[in-house]
N, C-alpha and C. Protein backbone atom coordinates (compact mmCIF):
# COMPACT_ATOMS: atom_id res chain seq x y z
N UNK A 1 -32.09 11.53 9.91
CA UNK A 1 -31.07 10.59 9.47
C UNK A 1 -30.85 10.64 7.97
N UNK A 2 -31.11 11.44 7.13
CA UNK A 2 -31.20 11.84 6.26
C UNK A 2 -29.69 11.59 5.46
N UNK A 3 -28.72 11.91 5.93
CA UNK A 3 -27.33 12.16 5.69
C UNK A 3 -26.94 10.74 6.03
N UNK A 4 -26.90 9.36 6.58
CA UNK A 4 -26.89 8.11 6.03
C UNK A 4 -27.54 7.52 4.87
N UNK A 5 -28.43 7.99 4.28
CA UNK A 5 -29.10 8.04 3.72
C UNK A 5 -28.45 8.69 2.20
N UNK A 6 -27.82 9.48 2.20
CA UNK A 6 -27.46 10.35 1.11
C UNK A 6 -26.69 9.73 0.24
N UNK A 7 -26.40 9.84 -1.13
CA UNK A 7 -25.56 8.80 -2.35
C UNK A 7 -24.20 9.06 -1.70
N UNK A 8 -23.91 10.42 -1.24
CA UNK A 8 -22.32 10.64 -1.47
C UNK A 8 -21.71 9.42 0.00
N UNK A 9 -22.43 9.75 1.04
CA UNK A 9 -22.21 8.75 2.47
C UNK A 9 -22.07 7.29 2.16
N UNK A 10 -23.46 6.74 1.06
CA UNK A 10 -23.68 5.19 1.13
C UNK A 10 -22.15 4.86 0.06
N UNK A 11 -21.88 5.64 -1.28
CA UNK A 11 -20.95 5.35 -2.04
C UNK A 11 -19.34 5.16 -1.16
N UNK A 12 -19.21 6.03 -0.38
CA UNK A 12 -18.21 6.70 0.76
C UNK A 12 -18.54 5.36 1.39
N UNK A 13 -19.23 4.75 1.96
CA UNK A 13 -18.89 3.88 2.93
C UNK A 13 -18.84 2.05 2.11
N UNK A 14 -19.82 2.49 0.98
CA UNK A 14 -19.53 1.25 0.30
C UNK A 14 -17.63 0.97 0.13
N UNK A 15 -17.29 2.07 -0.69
CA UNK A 15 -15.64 1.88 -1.16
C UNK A 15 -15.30 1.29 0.20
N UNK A 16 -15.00 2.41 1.08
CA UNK A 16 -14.10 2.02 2.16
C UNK A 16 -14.91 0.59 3.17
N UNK A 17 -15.58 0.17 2.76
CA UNK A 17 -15.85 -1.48 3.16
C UNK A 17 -15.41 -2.55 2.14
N UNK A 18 -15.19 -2.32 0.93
CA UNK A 18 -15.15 -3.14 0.08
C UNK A 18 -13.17 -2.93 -0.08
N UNK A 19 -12.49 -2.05 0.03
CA UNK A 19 -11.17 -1.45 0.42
C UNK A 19 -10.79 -2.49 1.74
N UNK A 20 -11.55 -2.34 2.57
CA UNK A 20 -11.34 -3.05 3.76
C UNK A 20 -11.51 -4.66 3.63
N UNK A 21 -12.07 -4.84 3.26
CA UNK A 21 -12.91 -6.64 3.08
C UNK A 21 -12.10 -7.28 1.78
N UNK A 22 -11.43 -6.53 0.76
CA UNK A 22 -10.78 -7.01 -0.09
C UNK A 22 -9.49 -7.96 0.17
N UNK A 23 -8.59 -7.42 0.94
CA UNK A 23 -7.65 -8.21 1.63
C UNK A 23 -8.02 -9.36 2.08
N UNK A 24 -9.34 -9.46 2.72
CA UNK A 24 -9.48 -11.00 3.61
C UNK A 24 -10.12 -11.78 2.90
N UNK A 25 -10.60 -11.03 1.43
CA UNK A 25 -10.95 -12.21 0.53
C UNK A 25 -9.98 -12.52 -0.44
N UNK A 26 -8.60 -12.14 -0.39
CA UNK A 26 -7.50 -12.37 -1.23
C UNK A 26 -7.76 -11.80 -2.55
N UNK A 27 -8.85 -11.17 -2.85
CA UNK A 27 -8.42 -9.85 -3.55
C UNK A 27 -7.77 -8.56 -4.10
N UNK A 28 -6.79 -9.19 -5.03
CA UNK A 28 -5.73 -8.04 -5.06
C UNK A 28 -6.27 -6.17 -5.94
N UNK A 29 -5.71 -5.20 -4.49
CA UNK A 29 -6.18 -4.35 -4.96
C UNK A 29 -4.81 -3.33 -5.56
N UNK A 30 -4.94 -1.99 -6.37
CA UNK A 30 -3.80 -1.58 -6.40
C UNK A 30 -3.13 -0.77 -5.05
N UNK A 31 -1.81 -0.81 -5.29
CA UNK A 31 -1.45 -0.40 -3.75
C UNK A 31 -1.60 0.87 -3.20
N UNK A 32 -1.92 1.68 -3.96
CA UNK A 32 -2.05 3.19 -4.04
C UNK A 32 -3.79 3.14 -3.50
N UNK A 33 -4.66 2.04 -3.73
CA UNK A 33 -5.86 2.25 -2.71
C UNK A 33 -5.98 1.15 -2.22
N UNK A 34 -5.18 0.16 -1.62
CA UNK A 34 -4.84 -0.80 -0.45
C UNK A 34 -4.14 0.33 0.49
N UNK A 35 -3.19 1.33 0.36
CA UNK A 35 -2.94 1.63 1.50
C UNK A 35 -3.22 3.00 1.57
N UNK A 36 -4.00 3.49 0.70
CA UNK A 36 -4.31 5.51 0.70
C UNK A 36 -5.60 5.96 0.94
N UNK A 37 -6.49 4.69 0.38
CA UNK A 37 -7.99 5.44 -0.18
C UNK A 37 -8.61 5.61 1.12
N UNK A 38 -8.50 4.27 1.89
CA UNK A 38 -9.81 4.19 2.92
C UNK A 38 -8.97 5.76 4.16
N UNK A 39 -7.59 6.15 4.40
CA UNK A 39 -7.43 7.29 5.00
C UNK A 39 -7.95 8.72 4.39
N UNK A 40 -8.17 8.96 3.02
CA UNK A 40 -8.52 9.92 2.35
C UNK A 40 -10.50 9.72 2.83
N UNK A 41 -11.31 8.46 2.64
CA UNK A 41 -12.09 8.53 2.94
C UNK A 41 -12.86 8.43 4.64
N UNK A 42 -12.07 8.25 5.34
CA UNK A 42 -12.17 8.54 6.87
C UNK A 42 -12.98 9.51 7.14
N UNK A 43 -12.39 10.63 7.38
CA UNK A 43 -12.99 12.11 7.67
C UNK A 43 -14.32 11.87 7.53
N UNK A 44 -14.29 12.02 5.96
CA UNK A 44 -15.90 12.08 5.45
C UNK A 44 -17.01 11.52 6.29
N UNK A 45 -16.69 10.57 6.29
CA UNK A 45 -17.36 9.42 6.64
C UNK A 45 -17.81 9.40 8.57
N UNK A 46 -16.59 9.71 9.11
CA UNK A 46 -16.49 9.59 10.55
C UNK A 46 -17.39 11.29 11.09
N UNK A 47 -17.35 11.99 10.17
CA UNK A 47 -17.68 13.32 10.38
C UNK A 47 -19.08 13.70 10.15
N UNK A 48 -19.53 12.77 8.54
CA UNK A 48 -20.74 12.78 8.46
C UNK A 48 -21.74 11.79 9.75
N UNK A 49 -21.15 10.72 10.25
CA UNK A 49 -21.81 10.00 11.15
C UNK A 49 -21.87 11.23 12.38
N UNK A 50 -20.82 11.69 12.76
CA UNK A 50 -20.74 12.46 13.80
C UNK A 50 -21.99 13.22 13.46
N UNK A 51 -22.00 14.14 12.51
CA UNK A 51 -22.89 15.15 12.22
C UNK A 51 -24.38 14.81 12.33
N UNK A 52 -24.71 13.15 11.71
CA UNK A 52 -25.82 12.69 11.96
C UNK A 52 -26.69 12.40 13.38
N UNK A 53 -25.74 11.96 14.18
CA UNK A 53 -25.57 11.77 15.80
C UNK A 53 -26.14 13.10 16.35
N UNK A 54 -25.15 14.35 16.07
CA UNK A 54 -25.53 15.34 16.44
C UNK A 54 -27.01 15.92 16.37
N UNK A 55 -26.99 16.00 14.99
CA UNK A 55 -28.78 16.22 14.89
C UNK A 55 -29.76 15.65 15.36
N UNK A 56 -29.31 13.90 15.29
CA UNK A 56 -30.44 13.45 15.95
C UNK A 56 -30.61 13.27 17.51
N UNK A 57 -29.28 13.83 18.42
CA UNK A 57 -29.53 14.18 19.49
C UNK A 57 -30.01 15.19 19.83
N UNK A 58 -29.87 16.73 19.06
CA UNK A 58 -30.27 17.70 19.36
C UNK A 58 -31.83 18.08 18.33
N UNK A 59 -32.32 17.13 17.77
CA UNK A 59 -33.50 17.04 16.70
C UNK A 59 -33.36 18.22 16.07
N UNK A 60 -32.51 18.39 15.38
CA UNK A 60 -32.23 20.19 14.59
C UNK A 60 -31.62 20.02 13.02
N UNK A 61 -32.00 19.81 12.34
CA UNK A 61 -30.98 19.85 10.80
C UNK A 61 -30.33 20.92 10.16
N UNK A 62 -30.50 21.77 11.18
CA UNK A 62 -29.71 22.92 10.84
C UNK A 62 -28.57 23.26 11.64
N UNK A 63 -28.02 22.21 11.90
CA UNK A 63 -26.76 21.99 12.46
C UNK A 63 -25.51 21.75 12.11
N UNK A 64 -24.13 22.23 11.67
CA UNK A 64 -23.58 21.77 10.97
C UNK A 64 -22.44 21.98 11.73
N UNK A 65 -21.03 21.24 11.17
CA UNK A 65 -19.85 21.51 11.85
C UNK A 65 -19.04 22.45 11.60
N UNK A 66 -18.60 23.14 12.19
CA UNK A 66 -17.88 24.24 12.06
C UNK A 66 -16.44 23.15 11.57
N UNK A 67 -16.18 24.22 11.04
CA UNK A 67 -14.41 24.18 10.81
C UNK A 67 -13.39 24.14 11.38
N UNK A 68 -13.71 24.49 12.96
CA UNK A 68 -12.78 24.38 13.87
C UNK A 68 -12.89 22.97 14.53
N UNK A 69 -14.05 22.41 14.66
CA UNK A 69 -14.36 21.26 14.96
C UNK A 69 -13.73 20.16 13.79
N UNK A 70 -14.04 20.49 12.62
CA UNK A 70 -13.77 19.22 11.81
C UNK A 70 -11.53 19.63 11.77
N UNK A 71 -11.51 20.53 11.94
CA UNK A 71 -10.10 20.64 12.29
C UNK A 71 -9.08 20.15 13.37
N UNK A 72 -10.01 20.49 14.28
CA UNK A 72 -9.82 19.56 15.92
C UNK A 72 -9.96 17.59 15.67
N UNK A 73 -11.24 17.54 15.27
CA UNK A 73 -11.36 16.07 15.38
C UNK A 73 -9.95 15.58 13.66
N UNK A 74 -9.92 16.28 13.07
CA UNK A 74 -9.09 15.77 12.01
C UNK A 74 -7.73 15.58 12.81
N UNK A 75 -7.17 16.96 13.39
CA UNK A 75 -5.73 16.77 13.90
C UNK A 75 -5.69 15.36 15.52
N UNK A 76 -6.61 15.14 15.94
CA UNK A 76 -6.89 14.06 16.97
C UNK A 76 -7.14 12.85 15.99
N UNK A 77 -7.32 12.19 15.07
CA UNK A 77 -7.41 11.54 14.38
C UNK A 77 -5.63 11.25 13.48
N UNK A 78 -5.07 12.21 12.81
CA UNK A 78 -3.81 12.11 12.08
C UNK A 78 -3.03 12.06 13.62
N UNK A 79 -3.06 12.37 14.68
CA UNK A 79 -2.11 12.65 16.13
C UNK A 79 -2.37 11.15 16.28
N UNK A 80 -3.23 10.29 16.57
CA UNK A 80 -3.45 9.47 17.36
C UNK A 80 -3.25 7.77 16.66
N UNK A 81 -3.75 8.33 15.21
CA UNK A 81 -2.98 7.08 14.47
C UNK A 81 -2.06 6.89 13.35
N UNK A 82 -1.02 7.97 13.61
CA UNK A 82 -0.44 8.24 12.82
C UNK A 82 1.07 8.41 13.38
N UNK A 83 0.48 8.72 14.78
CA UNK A 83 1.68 9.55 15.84
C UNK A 83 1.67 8.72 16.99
N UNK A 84 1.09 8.21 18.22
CA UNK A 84 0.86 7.03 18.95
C UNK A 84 0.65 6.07 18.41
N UNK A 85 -0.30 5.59 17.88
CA UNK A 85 -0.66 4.05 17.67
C UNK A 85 0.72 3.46 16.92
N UNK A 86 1.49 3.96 16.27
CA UNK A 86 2.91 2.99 15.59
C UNK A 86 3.15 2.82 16.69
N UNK A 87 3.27 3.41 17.83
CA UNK A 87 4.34 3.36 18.96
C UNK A 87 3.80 2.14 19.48
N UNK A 88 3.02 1.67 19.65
CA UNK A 88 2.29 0.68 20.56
C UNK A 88 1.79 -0.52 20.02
N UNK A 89 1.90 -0.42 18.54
CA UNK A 89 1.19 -1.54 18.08
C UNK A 89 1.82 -1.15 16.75
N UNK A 90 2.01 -3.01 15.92
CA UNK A 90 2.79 -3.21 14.97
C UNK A 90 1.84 -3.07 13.56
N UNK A 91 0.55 -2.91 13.74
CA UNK A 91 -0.46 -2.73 12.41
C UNK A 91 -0.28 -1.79 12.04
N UNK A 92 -0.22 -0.67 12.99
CA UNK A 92 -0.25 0.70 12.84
C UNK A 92 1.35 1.12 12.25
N UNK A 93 1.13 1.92 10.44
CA UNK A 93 2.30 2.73 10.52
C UNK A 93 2.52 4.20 10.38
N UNK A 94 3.59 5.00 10.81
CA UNK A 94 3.06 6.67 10.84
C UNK A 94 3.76 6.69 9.42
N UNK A 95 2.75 7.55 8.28
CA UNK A 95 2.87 8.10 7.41
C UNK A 95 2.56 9.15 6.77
N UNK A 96 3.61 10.23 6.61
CA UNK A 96 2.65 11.88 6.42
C UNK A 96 1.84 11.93 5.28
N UNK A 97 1.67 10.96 4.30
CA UNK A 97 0.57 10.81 3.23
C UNK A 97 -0.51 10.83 3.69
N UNK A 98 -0.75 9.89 5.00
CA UNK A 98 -2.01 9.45 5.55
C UNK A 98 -2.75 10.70 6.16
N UNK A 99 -1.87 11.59 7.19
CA UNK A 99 -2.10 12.39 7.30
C UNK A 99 -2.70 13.68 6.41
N UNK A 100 -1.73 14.11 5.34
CA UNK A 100 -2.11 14.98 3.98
C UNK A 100 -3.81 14.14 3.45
N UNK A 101 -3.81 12.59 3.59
CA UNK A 101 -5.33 12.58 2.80
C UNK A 101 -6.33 12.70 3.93
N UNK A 102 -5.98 12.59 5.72
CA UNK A 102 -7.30 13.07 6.17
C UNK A 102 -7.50 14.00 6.02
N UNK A 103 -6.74 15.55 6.14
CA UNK A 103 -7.21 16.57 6.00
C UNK A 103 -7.63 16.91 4.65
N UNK A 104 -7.52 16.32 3.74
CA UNK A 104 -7.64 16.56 2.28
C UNK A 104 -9.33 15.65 2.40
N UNK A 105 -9.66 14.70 2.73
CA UNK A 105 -10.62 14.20 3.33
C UNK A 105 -11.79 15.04 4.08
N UNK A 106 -11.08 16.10 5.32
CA UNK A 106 -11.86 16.75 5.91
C UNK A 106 -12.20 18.11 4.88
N UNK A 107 -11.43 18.35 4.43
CA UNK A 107 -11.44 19.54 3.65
C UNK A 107 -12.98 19.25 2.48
N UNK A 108 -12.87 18.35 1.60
CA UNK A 108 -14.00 17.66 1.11
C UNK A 108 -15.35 17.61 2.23
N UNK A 109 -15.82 17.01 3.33
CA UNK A 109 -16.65 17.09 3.88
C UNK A 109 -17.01 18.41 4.41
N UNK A 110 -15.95 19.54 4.55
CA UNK A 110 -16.73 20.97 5.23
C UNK A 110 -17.04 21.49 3.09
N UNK A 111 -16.23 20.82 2.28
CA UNK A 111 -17.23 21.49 1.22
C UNK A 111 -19.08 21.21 0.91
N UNK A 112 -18.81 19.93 0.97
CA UNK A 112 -19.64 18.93 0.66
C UNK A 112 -20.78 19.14 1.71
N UNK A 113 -21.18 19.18 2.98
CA UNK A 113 -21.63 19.11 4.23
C UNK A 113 -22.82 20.59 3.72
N UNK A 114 -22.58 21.54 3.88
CA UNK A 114 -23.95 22.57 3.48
C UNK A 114 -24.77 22.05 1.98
N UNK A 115 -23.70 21.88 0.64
CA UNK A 115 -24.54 21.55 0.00
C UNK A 115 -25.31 20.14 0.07
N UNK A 116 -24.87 19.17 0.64
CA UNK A 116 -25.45 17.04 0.48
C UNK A 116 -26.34 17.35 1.67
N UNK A 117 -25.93 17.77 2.52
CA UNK A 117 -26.60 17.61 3.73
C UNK A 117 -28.02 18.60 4.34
């Protein structure tokens, strides 16, 4: 479990909780990371947990995600709330920014992932 554990994950999940929790404490944030940051930091975050899961189901740390995988779960991620969820629900809006920062997001974690991890 090493990789929960790591500065770049705890910093990564601090922002995007404190991004998130700011609104409901009427904390005004700027709008450029009220509505950009916590999608740019997704990936990372959802990928490194994944990755952690993985190892500690298969007890191996020499496991890592391929690129086709963090490509797959990125485009199922920008498809699903970006592209369905507006359709169905009024929280949700589709924006190709959001999209451009997960993969810009995932792109960061297949750098990041051999050397942090």
């Amino acid at each position: 479990m090493k990789i929960l554990k790591n500065p770049f994950f705890i910093i990564f999940g601090f922002m995007a909780c404190c991004i998130y929790l700011a609104p409901k404490m009427a904390l005004p944030l700027p709008k450029w990371i009220a509505f950009y940051a916590n999608d740019f930091l997704c990936m990372p975050l959802v990928l490194s947990i994944s990755l952690a899961a993985i190892r500690y189901i298969k007890k191996s740390a020499a496991i890592y995600v391929p690129l086709r995988v963090v490509l797959a779960i990125t485009t199922y991620y920008a498809v699903y709330f970006e592209w369905i969820m507006p359709k169905f629900s009024s929280r949700y809006t589709s924006d190709p920014i959001d999209i451009l920062l997960y993969f810009l997001g995932a792109i960061l974690f297949v750098v990041v992932q051999k050397r942090l991890y």
